[in-house]
N, C-alpha and C. Protein backbone atom coordinates (compact mmCIF):
# COMPACT_ATOMS: atom_id res chain seq x y z
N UNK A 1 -12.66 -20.76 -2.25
CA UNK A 1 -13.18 -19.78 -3.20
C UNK A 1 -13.99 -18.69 -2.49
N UNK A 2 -14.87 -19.09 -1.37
CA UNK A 2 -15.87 -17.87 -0.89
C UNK A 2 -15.09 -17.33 -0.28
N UNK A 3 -13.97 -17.90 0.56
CA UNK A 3 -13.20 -16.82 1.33
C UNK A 3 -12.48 -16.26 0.70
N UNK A 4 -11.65 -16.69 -0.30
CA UNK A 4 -11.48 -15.42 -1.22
C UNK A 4 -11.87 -14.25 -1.78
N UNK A 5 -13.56 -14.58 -2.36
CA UNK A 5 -14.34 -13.59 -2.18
C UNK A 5 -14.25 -12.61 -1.30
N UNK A 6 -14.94 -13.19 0.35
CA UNK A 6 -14.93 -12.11 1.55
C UNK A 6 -13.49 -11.70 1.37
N UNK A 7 -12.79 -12.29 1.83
CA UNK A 7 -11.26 -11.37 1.51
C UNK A 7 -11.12 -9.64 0.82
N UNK A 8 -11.17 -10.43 -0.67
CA UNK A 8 -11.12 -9.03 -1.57
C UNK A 8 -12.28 -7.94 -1.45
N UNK A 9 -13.52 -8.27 -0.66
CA UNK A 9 -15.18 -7.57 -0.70
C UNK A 9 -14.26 -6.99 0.65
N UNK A 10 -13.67 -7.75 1.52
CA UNK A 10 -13.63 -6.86 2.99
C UNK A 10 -12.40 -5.88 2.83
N UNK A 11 -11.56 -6.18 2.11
CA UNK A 11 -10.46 -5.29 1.90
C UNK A 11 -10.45 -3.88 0.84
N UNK A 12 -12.08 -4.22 -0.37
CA UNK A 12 -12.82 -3.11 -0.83
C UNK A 12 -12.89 -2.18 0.32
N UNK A 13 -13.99 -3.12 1.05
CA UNK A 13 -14.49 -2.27 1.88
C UNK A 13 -13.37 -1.56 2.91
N UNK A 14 -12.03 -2.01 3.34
CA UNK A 14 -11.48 -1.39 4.21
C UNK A 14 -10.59 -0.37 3.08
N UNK A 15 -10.63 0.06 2.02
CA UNK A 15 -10.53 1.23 1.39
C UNK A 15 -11.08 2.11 1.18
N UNK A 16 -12.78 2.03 1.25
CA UNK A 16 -13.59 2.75 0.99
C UNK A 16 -13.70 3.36 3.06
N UNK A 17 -13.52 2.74 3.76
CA UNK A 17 -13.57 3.12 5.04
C UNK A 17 -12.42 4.27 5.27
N UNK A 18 -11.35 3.68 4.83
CA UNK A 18 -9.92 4.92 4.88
C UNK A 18 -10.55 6.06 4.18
N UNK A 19 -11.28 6.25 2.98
CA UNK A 19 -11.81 7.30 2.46
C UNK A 19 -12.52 7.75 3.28
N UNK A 20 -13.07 7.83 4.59
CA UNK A 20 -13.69 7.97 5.64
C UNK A 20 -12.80 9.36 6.48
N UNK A 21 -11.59 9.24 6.61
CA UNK A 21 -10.63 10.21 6.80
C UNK A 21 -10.45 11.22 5.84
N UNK A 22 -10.53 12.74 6.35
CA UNK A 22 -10.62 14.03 5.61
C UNK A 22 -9.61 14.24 5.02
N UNK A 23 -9.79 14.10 3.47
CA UNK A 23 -8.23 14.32 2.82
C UNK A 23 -8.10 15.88 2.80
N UNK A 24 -6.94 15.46 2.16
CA UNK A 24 -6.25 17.09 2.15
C UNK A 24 -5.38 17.71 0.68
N UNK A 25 -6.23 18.31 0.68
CA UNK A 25 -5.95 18.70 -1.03
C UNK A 25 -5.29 19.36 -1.43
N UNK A 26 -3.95 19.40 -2.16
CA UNK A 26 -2.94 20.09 -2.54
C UNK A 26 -2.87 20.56 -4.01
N UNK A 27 -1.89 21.51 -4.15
CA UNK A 27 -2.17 22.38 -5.33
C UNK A 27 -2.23 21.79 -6.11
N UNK A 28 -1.85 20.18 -6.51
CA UNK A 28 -1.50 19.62 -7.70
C UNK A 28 -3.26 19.15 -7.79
N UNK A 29 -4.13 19.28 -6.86
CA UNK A 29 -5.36 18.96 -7.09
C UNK A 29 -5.51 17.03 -6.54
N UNK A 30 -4.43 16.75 -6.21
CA UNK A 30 -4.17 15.22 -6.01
C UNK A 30 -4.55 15.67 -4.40
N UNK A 31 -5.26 14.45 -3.75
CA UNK A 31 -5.58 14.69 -2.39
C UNK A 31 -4.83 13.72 -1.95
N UNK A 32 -4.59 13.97 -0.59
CA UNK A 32 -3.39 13.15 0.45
C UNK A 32 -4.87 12.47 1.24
N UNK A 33 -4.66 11.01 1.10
CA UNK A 33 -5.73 10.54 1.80
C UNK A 33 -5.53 9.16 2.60
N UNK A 34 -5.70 8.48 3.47
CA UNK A 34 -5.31 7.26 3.81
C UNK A 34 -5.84 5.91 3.34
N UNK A 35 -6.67 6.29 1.82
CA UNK A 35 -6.81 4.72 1.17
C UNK A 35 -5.36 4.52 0.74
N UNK A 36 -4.39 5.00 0.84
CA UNK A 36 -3.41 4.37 0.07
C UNK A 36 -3.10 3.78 0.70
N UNK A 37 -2.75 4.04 2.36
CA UNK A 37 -2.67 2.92 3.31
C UNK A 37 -3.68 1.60 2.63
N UNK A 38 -4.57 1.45 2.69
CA UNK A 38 -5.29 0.50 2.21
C UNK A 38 -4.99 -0.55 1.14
N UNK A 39 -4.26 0.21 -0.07
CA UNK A 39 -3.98 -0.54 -1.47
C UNK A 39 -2.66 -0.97 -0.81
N UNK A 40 -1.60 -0.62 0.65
CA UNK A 40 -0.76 -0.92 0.69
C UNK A 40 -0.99 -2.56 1.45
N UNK A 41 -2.00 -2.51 2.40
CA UNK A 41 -2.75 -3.15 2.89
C UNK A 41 -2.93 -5.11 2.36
N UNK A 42 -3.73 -4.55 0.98
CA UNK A 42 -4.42 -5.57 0.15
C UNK A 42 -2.97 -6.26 -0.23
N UNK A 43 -2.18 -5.73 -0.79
CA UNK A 43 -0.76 -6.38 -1.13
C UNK A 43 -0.28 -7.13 -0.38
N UNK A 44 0.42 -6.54 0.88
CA UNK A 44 0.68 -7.20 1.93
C UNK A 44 0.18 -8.48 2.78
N UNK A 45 -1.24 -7.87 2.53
CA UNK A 45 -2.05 -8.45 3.70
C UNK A 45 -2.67 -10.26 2.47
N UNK A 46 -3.09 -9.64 1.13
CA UNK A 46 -3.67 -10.71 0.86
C UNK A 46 -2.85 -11.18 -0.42
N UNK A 47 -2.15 -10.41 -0.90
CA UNK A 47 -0.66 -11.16 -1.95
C UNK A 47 -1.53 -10.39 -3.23
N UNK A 48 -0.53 -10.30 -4.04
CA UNK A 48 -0.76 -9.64 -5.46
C UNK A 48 -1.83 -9.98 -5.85
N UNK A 49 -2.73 -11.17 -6.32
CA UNK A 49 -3.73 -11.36 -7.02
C UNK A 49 -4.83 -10.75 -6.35
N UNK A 50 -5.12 -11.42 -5.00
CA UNK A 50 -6.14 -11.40 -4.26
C UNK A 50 -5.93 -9.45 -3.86
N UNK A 51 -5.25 -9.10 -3.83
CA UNK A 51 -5.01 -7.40 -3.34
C UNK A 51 -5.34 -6.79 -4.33
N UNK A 52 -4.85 -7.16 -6.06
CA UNK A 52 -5.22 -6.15 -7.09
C UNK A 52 -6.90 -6.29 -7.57
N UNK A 53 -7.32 -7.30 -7.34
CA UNK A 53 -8.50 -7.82 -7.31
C UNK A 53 -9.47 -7.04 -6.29
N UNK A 54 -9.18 -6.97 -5.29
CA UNK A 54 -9.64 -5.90 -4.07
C UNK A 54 -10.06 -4.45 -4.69
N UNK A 55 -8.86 -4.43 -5.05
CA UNK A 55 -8.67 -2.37 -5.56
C UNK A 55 -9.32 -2.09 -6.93
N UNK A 56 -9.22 -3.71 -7.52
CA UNK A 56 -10.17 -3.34 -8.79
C UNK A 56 -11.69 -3.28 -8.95
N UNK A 57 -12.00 -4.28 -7.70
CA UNK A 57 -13.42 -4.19 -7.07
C UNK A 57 -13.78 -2.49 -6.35
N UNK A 58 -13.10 -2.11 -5.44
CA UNK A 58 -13.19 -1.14 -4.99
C UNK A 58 -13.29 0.42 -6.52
N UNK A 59 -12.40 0.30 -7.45
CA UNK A 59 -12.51 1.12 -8.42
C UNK A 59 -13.59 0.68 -9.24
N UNK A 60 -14.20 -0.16 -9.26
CA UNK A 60 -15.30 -0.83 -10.23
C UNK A 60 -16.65 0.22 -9.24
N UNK A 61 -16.59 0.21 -8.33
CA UNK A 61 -17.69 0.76 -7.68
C UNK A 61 -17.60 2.10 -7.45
N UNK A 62 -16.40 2.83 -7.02
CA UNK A 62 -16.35 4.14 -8.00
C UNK A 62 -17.05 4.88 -8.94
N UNK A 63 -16.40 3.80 -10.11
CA UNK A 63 -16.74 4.17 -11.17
C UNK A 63 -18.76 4.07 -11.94
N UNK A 64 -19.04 3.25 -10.97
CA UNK A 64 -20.41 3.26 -10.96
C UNK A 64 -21.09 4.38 -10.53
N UNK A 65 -20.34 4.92 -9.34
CA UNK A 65 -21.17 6.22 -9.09
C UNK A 65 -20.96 6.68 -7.23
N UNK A 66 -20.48 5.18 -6.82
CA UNK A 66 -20.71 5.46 -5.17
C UNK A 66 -19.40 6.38 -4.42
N UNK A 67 -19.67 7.04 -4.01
CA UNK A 67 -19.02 8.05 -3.24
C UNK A 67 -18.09 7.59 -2.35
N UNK A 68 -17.06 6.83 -2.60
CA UNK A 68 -16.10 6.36 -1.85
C UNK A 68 -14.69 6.53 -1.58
N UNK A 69 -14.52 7.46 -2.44
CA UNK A 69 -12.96 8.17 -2.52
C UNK A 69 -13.17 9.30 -1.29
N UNK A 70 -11.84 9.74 -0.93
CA UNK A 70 -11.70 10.67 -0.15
C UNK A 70 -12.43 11.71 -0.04
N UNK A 71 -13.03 12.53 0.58
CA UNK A 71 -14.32 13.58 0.10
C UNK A 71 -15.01 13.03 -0.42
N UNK A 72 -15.93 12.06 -0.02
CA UNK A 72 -17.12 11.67 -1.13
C UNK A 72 -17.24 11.66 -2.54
N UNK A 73 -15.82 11.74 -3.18
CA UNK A 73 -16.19 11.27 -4.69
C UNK A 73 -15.97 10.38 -5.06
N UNK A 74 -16.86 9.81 -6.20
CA UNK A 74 -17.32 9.00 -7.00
C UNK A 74 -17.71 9.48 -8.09
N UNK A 75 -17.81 8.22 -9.10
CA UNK A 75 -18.47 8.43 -10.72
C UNK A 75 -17.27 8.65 -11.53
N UNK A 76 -17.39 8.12 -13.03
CA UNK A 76 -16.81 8.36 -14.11
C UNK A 76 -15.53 9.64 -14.37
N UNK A 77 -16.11 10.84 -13.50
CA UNK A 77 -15.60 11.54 -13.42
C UNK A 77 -14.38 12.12 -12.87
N UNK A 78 -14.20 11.01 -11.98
CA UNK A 78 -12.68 10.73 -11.12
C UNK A 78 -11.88 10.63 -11.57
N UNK A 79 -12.49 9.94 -12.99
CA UNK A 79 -10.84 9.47 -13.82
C UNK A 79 -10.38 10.09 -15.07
N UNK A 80 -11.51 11.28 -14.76
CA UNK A 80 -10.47 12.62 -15.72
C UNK A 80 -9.99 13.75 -14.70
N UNK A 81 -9.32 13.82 -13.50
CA UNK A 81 -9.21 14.43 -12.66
C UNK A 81 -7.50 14.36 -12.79
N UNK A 82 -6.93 14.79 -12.04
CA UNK A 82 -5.48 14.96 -12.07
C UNK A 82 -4.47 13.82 -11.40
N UNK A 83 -5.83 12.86 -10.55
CA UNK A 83 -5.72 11.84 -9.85
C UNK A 83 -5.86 10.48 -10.76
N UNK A 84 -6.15 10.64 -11.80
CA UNK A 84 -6.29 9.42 -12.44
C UNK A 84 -4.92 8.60 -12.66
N UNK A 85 -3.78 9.08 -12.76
CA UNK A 85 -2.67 8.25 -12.68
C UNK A 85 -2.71 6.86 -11.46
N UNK A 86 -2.71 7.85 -10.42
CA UNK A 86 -3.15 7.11 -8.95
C UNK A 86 -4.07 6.16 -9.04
N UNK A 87 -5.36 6.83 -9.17
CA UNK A 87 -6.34 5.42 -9.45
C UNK A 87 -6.11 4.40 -10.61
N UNK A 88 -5.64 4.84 -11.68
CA UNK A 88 -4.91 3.61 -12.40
C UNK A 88 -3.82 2.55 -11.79
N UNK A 89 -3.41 3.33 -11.29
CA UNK A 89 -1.93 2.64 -10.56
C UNK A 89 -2.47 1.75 -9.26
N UNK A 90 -3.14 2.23 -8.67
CA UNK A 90 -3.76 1.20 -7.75
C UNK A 90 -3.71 -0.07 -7.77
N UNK A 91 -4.62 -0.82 -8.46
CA UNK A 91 -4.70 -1.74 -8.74
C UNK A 91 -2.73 -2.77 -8.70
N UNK A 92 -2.06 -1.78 -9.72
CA UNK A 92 -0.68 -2.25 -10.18
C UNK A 92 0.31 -2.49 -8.63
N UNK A 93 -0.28 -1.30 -8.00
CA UNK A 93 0.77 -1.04 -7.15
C UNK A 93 0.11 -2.39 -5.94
N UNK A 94 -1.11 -2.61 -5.74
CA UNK A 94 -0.68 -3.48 -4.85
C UNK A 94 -0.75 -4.63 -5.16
N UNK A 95 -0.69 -5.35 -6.90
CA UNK A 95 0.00 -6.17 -7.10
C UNK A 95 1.38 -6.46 -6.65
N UNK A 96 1.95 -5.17 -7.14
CA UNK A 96 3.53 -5.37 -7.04
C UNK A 96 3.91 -5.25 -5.21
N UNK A 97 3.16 -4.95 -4.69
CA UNK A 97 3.02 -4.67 -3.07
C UNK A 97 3.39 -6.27 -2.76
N UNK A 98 1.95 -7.24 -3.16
CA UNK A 98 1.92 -8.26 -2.84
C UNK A 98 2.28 -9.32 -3.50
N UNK A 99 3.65 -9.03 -4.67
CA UNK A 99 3.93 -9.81 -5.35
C UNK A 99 5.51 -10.14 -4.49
N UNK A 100 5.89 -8.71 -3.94
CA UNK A 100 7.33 -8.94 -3.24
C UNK A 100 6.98 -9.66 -1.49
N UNK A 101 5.78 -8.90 -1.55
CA UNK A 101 5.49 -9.75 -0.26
C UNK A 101 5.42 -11.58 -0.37
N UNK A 102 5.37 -11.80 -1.32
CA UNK A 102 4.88 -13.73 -1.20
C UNK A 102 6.09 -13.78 -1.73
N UNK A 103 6.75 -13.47 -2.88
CA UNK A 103 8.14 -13.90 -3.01
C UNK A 103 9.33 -13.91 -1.85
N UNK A 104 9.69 -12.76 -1.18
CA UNK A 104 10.52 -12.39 -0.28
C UNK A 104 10.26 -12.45 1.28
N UNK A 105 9.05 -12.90 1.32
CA UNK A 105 8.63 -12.75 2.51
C UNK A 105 9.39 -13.66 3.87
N UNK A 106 9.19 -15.40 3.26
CA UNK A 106 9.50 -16.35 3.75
C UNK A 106 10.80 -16.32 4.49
N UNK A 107 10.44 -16.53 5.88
CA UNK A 107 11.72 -16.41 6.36
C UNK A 107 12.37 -15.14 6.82
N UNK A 108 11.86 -14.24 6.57
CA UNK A 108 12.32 -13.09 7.11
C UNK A 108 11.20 -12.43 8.08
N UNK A 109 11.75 -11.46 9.08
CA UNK A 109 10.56 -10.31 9.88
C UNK A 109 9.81 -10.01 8.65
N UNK A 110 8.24 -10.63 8.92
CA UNK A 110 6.96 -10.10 8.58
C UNK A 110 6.92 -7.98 8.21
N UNK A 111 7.26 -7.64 9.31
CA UNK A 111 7.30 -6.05 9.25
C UNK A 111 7.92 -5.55 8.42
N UNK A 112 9.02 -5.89 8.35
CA UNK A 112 10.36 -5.09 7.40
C UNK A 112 9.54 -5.47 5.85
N UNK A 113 9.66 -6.83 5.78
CA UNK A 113 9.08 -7.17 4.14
C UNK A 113 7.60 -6.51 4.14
N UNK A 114 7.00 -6.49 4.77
CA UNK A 114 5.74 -6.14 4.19
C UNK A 114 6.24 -4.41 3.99
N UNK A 115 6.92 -3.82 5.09
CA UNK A 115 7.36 -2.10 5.05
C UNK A 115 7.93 -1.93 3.67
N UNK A 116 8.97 -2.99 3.47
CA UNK A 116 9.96 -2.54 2.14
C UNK A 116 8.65 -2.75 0.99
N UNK A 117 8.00 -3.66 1.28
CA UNK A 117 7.37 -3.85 -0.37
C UNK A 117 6.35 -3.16 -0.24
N UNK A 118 5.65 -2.22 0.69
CA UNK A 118 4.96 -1.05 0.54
C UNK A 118 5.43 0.08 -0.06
N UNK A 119 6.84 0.39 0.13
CA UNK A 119 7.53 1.01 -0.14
C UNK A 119 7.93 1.17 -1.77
N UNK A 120 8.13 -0.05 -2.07
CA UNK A 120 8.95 -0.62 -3.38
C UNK A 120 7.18 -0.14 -4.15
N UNK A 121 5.96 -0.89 -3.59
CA UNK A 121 4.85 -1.20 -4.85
C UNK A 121 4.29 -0.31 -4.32
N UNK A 122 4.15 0.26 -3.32
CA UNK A 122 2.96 1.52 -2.69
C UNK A 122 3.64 2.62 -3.06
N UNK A 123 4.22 2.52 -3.58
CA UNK A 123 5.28 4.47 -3.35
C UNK A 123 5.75 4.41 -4.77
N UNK A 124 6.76 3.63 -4.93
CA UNK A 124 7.87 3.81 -6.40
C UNK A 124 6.75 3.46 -7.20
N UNK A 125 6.21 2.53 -7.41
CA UNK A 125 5.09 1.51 -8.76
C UNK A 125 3.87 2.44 -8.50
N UNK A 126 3.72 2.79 -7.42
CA UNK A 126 2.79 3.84 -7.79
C UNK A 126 2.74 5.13 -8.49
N UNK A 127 4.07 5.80 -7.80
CA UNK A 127 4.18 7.47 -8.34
C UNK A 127 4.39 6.92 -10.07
N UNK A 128 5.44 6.08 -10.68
CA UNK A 128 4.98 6.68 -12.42
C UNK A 128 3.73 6.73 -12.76
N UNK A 129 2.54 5.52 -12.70
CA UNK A 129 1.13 6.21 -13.57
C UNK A 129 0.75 7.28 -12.86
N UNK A 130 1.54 7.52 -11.43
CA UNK A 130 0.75 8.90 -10.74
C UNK A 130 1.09 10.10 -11.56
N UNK A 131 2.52 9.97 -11.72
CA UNK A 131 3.19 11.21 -12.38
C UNK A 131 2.70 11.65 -13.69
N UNK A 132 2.18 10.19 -14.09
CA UNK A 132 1.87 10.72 -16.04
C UNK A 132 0.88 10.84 -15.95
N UNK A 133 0.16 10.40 -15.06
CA UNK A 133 -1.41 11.08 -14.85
C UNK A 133 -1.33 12.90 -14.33
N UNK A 134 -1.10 12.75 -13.45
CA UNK A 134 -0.98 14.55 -13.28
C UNK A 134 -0.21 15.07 -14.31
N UNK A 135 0.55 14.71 -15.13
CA UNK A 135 1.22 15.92 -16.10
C UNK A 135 0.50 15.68 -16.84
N UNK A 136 -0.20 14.85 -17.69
CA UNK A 136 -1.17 14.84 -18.52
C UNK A 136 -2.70 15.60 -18.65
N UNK A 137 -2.69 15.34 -16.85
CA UNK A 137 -4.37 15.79 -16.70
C UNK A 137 -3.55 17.59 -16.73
N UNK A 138 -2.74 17.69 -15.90
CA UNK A 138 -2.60 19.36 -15.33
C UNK A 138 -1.46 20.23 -16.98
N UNK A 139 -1.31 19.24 -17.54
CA UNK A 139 -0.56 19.81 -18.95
C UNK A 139 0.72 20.43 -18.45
N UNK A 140 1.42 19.51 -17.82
CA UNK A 140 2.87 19.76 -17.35
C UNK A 140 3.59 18.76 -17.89
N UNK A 141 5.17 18.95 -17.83
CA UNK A 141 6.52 18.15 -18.03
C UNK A 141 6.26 16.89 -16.96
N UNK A 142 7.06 15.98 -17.00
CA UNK A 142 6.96 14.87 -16.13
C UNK A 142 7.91 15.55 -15.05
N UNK A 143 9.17 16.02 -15.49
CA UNK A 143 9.84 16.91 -13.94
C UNK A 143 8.88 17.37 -13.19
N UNK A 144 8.19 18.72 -14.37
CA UNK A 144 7.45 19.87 -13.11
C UNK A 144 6.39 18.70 -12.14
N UNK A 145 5.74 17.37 -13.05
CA UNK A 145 4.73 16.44 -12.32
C UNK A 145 5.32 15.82 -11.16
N UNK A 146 6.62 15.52 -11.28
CA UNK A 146 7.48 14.63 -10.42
C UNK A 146 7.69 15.46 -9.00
N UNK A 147 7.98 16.96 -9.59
CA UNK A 147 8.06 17.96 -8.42
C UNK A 147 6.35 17.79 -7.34
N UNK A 148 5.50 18.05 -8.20
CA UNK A 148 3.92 17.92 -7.77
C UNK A 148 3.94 16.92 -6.62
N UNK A 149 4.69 15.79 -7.26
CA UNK A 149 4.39 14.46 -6.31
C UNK A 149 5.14 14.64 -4.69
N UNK A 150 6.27 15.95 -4.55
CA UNK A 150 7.24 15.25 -3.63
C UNK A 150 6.62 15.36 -2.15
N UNK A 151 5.32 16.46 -1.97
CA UNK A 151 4.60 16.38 -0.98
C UNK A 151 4.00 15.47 -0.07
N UNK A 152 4.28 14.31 -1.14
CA UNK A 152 3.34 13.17 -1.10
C UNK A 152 3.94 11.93 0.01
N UNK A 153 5.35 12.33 -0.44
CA UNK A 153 6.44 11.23 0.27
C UNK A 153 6.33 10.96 1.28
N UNK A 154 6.56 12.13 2.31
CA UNK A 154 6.59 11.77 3.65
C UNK A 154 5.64 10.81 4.48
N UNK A 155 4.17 11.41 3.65
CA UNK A 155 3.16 10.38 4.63
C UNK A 155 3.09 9.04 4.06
N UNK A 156 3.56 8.88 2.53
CA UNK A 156 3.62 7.44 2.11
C UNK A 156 4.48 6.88 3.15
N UNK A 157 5.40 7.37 3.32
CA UNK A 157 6.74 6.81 4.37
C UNK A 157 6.20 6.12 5.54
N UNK A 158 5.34 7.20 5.78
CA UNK A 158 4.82 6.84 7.22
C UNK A 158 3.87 5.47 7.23
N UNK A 159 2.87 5.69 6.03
CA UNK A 159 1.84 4.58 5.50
C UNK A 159 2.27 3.11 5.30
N UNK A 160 3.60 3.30 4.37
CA UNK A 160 4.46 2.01 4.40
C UNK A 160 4.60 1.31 5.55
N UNK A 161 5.26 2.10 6.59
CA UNK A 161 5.98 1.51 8.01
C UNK A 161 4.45 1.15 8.59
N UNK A 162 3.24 1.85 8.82
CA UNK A 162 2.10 1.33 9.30
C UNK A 162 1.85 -0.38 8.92
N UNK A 163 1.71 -0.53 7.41
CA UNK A 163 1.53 -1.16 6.10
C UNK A 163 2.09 -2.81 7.20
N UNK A 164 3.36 -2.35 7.43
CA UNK A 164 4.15 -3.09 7.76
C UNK A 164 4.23 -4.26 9.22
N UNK A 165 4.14 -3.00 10.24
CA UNK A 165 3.37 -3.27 11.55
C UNK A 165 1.98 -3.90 11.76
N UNK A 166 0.99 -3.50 11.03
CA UNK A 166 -0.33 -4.02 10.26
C UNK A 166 -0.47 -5.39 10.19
N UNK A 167 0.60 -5.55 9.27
CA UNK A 167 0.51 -6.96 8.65
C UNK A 167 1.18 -7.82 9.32
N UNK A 168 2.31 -7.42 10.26
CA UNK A 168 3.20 -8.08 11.18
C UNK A 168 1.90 -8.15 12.30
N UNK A 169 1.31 -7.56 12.78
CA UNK A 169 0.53 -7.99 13.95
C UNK A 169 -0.80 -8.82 13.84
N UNK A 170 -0.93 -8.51 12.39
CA UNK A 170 -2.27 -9.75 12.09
C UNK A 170 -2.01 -11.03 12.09
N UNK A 171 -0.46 -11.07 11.39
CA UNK A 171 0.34 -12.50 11.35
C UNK A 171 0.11 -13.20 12.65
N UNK A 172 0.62 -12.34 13.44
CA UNK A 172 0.91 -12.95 15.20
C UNK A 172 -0.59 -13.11 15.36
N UNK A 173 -1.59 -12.23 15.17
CA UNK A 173 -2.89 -12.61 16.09
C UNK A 173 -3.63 -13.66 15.04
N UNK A 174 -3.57 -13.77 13.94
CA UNK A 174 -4.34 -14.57 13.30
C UNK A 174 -3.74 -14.93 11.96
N UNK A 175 -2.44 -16.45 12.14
CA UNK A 175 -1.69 -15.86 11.19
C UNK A 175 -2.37 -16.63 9.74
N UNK A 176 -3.30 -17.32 9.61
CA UNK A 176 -4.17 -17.73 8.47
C UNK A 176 -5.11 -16.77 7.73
N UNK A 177 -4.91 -15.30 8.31
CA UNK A 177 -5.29 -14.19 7.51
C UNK A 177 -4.51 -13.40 6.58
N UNK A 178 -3.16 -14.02 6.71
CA UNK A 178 -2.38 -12.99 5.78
C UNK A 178 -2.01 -13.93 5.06
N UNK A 179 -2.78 -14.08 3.77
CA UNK A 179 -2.85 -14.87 2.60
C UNK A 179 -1.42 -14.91 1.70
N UNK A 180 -0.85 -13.62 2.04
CA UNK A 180 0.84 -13.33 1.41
C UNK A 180 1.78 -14.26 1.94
N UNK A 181 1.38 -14.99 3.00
CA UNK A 181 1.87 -16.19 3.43
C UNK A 181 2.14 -17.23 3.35
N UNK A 182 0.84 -17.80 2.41
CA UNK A 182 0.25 -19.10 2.64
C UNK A 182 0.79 -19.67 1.34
């Protein structure tokens, strides 16, 4: 039970650290930032429960006030922003991250499964609440929102394959840390 705890408190915390890196803010007002690496992370790294649990801890403190998103924001106010799809989806996406990871995992390269199901729950399960969040917040069509998102792809791409390597090399160095395992 306590290590479960530390688990989801250290994998908060290694989201709020990626917010540490200078995002980059695009017209849709959605910032390109490397916590998503992170929510891809919690999935992979600690399996659906223990990962959505992470991101919901990490958004719980947000929403209190602490400055932990990309650019120092925080507070209530995040989640009327154009980004609120995203931060809703969080939580979902690295359920579904770390739900394909413990199902599919067994038996196959560590890398590829953890890459594909970053892919599958970090990217696809993420962009719909992303999409209906920005057309909602920015008062667009879900196309013109869908268009908004396509900027976004490439570095998810890249984030996934990290996601992947990540979790494949923790396996090898310490493989009683990647709970998507066990």
């Amino acid at each position: 039970m306590e290590r479960n705890l530390a688990y989801v408190a250290l994998f908060a915390a290694l989201i709020a650290v990626l917010g540490l890196i200078p995002k980059i803010t695009l017209m849709s007002g959605v910032p390109i930032t490397a916590q998503s690496l992170g929510i891809m992370l919690c999935g992979t790294v600690l399996g659906a429960r223990r990962g959505a649990l992470a991101v919901l801890l990490f958004l719980g403190l947000v929403a209190l006030g602490l400055p932990l998103l990309a650019g120092g924001r925080g507070g209530i106010g995040v989640f009327f922003t154009p980004s609120v799809g995203y931060l809703i989806g969080w939580p979902i996406a690295a359920y579904a991250t770390g739900w394909i990871t413990e199902r599919f995992g067994a038996g196959k390269p560590l890398a590829l499964t953890a890459g594909i199901a970053s892919v599958i729950g970090g990217i696809v399960v993420l962009y719909v609440p992303g999409i209906i969040g920005m057309a909602a917040m920015l008062d667009k069509t879900l196309p013109q929102a869908s268009l908004l998102a396509l900027p976004f792809i490439p570095g998810d791409l890249v984030k996934a394959v990290l996601a992947g390597l990540v979790t494949a090399a923790l396996a090898r160095a310490r493989p009683g840390a990647v709970l998507s395992r066990s």
